[in-house]
N, C-alpha and C. Protein backbone atom coordinates (compact mmCIF):
# COMPACT_ATOMS: atom_id res chain seq x y z
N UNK A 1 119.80 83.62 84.05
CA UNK A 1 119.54 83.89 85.45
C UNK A 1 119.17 85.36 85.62
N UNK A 2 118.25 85.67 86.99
CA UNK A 2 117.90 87.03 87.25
C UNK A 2 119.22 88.06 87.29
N UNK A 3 119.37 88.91 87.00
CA UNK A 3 120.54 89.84 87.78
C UNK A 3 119.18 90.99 88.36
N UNK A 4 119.78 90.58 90.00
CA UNK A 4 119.02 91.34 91.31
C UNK A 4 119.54 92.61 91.09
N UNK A 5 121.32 93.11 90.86
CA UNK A 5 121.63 94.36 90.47
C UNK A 5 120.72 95.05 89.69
N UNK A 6 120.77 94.61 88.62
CA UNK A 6 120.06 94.86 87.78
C UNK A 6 118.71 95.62 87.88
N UNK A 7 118.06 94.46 87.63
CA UNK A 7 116.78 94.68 88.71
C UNK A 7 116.62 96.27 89.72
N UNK A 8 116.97 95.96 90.59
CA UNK A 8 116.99 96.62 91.66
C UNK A 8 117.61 97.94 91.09
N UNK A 9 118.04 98.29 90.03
CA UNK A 9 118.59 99.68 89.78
C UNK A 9 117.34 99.96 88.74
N UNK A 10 116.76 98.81 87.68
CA UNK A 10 115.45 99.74 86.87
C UNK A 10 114.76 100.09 87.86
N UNK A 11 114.39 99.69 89.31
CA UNK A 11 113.11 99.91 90.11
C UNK A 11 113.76 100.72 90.46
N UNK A 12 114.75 101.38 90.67
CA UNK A 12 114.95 102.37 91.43
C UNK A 12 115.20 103.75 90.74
N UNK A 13 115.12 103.20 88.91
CA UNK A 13 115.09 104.25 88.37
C UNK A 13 113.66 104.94 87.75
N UNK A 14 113.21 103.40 88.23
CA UNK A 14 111.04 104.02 87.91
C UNK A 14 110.51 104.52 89.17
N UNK A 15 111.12 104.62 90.07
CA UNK A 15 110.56 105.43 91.47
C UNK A 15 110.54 106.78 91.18
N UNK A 16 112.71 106.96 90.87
CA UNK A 16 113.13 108.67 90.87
C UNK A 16 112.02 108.83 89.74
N UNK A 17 111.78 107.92 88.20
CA UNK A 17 110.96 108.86 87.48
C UNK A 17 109.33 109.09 87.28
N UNK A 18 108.70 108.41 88.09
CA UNK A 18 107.47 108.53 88.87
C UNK A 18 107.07 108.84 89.87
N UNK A 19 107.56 108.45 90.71
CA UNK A 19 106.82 108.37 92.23
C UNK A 19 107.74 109.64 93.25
N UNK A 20 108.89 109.97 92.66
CA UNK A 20 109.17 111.16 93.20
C UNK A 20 108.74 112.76 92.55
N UNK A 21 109.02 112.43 91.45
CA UNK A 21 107.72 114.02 90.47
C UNK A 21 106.40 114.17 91.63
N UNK A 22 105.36 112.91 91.61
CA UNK A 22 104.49 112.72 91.75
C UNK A 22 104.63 113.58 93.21
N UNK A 23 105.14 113.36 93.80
CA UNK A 23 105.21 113.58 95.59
C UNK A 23 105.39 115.41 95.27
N UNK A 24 106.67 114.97 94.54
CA UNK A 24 106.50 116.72 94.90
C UNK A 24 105.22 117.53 94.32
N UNK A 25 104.57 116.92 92.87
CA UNK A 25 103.30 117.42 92.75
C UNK A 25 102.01 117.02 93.23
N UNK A 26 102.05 116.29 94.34
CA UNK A 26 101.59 116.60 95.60
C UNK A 26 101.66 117.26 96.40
N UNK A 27 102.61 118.07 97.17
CA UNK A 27 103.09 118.74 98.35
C UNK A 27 102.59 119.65 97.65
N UNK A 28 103.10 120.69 95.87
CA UNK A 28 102.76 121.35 95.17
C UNK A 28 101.28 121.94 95.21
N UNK A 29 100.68 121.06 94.95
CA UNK A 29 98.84 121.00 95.08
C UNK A 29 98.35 121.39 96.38
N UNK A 30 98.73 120.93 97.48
CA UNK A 30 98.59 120.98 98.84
C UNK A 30 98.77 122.24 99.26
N UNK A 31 99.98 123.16 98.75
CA UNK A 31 99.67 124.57 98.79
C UNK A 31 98.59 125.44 98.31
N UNK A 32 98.43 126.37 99.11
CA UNK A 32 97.24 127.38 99.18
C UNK A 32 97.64 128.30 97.99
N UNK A 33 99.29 128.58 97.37
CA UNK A 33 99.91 129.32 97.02
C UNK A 33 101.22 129.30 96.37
N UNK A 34 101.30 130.16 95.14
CA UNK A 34 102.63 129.17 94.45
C UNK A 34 103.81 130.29 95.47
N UNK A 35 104.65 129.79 95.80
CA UNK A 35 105.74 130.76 96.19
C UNK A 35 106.75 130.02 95.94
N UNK A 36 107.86 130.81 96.06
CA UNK A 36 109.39 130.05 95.49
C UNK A 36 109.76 129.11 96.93
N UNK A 37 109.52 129.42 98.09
CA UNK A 37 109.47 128.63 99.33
C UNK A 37 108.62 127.45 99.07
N UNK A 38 107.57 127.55 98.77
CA UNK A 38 106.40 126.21 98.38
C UNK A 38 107.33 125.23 97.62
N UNK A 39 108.00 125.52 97.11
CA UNK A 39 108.75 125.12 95.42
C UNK A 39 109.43 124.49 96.04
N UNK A 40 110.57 125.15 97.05
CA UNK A 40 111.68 124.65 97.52
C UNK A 40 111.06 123.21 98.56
N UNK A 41 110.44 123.83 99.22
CA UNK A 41 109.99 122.97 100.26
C UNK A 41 109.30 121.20 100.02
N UNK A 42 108.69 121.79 98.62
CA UNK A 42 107.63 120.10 97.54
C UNK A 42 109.27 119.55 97.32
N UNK A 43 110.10 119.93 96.70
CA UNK A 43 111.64 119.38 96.09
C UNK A 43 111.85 118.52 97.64
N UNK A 44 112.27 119.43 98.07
CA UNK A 44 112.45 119.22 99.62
C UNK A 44 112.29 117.38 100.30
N UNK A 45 111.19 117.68 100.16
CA UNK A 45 110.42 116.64 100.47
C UNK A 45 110.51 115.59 100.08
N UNK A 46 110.14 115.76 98.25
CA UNK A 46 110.64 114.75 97.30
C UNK A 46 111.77 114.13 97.64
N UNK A 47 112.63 114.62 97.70
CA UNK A 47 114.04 114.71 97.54
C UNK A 47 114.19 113.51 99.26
N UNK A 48 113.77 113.74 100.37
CA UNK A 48 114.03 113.15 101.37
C UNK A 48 113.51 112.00 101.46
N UNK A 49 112.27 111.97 100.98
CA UNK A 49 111.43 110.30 100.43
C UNK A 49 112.27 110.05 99.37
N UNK A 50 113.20 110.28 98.26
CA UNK A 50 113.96 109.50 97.68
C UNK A 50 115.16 108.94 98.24
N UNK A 51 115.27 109.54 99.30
CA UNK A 51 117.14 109.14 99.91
C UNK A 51 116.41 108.22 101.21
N UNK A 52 115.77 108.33 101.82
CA UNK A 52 114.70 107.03 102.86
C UNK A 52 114.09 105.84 102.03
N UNK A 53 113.43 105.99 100.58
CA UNK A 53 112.72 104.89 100.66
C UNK A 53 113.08 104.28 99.70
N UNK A 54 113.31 105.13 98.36
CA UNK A 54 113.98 104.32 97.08
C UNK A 54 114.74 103.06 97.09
N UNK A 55 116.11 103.42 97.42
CA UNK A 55 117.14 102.13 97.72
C UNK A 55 116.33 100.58 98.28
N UNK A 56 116.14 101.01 99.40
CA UNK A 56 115.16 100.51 100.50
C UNK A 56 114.12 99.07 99.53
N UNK A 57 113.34 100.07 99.16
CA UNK A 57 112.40 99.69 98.87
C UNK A 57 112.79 98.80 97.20
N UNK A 58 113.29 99.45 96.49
CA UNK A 58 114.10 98.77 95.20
C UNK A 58 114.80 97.43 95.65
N UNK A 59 115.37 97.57 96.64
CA UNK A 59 116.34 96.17 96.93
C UNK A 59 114.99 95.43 97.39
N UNK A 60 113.91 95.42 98.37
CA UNK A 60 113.07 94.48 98.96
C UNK A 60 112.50 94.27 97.91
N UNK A 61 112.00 94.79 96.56
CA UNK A 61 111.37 94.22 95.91
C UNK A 61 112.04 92.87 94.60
N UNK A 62 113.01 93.61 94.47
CA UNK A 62 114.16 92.77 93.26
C UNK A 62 114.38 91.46 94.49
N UNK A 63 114.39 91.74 95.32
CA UNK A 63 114.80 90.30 96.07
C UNK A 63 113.69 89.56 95.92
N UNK A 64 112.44 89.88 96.42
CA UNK A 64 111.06 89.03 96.82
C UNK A 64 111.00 88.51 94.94
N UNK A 65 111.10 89.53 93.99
CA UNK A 65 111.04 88.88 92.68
C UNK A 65 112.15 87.82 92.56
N UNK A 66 113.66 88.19 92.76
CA UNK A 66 114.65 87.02 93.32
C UNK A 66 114.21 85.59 93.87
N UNK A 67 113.36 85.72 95.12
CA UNK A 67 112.71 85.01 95.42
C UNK A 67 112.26 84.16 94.77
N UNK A 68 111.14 84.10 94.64
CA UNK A 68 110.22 83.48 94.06
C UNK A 68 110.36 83.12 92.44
N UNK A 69 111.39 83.54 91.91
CA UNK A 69 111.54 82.81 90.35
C UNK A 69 112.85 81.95 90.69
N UNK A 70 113.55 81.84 91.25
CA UNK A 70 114.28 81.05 91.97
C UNK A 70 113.33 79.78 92.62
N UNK A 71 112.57 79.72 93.42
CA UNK A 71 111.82 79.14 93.89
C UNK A 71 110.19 78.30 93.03
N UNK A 72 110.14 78.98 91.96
CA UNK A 72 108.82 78.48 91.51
C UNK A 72 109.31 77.14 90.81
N UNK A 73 108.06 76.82 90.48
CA UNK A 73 108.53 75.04 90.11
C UNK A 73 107.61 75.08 89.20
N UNK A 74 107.75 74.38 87.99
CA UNK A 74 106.34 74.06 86.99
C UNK A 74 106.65 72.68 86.41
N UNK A 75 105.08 72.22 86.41
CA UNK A 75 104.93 70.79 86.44
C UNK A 75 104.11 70.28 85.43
N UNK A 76 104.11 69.53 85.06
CA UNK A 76 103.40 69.18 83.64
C UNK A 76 103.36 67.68 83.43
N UNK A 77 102.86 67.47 82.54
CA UNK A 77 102.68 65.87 81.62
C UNK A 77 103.73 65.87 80.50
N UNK A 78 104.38 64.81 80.60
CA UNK A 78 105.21 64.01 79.60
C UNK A 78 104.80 63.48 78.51
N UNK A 79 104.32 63.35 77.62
CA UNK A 79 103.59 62.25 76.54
C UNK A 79 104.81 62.21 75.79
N UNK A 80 105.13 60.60 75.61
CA UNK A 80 106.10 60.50 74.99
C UNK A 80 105.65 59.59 73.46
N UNK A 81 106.23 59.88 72.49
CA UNK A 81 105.65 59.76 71.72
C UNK A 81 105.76 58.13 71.25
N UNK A 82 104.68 57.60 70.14
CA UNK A 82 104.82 56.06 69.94
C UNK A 82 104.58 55.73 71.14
N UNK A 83 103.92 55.99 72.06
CA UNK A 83 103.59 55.49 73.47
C UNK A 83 102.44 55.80 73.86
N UNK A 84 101.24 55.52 74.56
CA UNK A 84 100.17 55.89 75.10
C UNK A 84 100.91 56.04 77.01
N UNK A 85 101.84 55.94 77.34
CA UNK A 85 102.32 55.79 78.31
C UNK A 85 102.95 57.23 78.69
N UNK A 86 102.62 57.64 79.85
CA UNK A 86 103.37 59.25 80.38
C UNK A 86 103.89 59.13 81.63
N UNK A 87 104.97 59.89 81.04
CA UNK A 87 105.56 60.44 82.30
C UNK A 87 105.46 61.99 83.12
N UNK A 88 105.35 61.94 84.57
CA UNK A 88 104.92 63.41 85.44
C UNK A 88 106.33 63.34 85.79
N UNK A 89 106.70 64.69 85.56
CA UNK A 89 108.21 65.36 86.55
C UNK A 89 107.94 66.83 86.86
N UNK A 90 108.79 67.11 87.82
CA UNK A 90 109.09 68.78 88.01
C UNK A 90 109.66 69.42 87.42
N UNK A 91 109.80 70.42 86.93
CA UNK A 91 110.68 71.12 86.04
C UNK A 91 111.67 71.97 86.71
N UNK A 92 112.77 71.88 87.44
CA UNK A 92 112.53 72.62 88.49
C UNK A 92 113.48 73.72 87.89
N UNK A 93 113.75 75.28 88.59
CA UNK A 93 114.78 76.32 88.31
C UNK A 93 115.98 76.11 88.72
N UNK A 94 116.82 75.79 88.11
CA UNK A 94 118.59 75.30 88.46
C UNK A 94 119.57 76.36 87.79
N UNK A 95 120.48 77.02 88.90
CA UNK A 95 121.68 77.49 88.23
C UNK A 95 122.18 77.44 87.11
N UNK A 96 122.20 75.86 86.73
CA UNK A 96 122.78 75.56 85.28
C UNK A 96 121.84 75.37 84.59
N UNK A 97 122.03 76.07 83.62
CA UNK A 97 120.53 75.72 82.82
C UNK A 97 120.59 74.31 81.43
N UNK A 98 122.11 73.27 81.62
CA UNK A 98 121.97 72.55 81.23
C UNK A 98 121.12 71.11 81.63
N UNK A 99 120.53 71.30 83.04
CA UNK A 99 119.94 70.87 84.07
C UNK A 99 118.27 70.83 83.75
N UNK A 100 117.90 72.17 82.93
CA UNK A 100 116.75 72.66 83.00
C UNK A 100 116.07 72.16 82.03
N UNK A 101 114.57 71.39 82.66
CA UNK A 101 113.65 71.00 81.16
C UNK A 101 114.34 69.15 80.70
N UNK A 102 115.22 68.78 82.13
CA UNK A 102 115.02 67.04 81.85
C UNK A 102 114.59 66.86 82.77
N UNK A 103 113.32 65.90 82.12
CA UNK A 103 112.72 65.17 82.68
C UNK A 103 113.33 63.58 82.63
N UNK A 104 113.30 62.61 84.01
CA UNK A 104 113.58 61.48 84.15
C UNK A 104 113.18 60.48 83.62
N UNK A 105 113.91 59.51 82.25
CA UNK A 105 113.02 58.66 81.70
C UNK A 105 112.69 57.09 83.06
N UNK A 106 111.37 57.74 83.47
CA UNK A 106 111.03 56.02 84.55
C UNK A 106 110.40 55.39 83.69
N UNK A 107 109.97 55.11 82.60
CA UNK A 107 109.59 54.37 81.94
C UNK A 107 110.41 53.17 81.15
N UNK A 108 111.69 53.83 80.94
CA UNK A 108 112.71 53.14 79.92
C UNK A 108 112.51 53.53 78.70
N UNK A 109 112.02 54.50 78.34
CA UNK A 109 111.85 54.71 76.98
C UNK A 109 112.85 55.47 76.33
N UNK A 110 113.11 54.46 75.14
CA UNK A 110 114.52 55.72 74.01
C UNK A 110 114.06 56.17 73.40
């Protein structure tokens, strides 16, 4: 099974190590001028888009991935063998994964 914890803490540790550098070497660039104020101020910044959006944004995404692998379904053909005869089922995603990957014999076949 997913762990959303999980999850939701790598994304939130590929934000702090991308997307917050990045910001402050943005704000960085955006100056006319290096000064130790410029410096403070790019951190600054960084630093306030990490405590607003990180968390935030880490949890909405680990969920919507939560989501949807929880939710997806895959479907296929049966060919059972010594048989020209098939069976169609869902495969569906179940808690127990002793559940997972039987398909229903409607045919009667052993």
């Amino acid at each position: 099974m997913l762990n959303v914890d999980g999850l939701k803490e790598q994304i939130m540790q590929t934000i702090k190590d991308v997307v917050i550098p990045a910001i402050k070497e943005i704000e960085l660039a955006r100056q006319p001028n290096k000064s130790e104020i410029g410096e403070q101020q790019a951190e600054q910044i960084a630093n306030t888009f990490d405590e607003l959006v990180t968390e935030p944004l880490a949890d909405n995404i680990a969920n919507a991935i939560d989501y949807y692998i929880k939710n997806m379904a895959i479907t296929g053909t049966i060919i059972t063998v010594g048989s020209p005869a098939t069976q169609t089922a869902v495969i569906t995603s179940m808690p127990t994964p002793v559940a997972n990957g039987k398909v229903p014999n409607t045919l009667g076949i052993s």
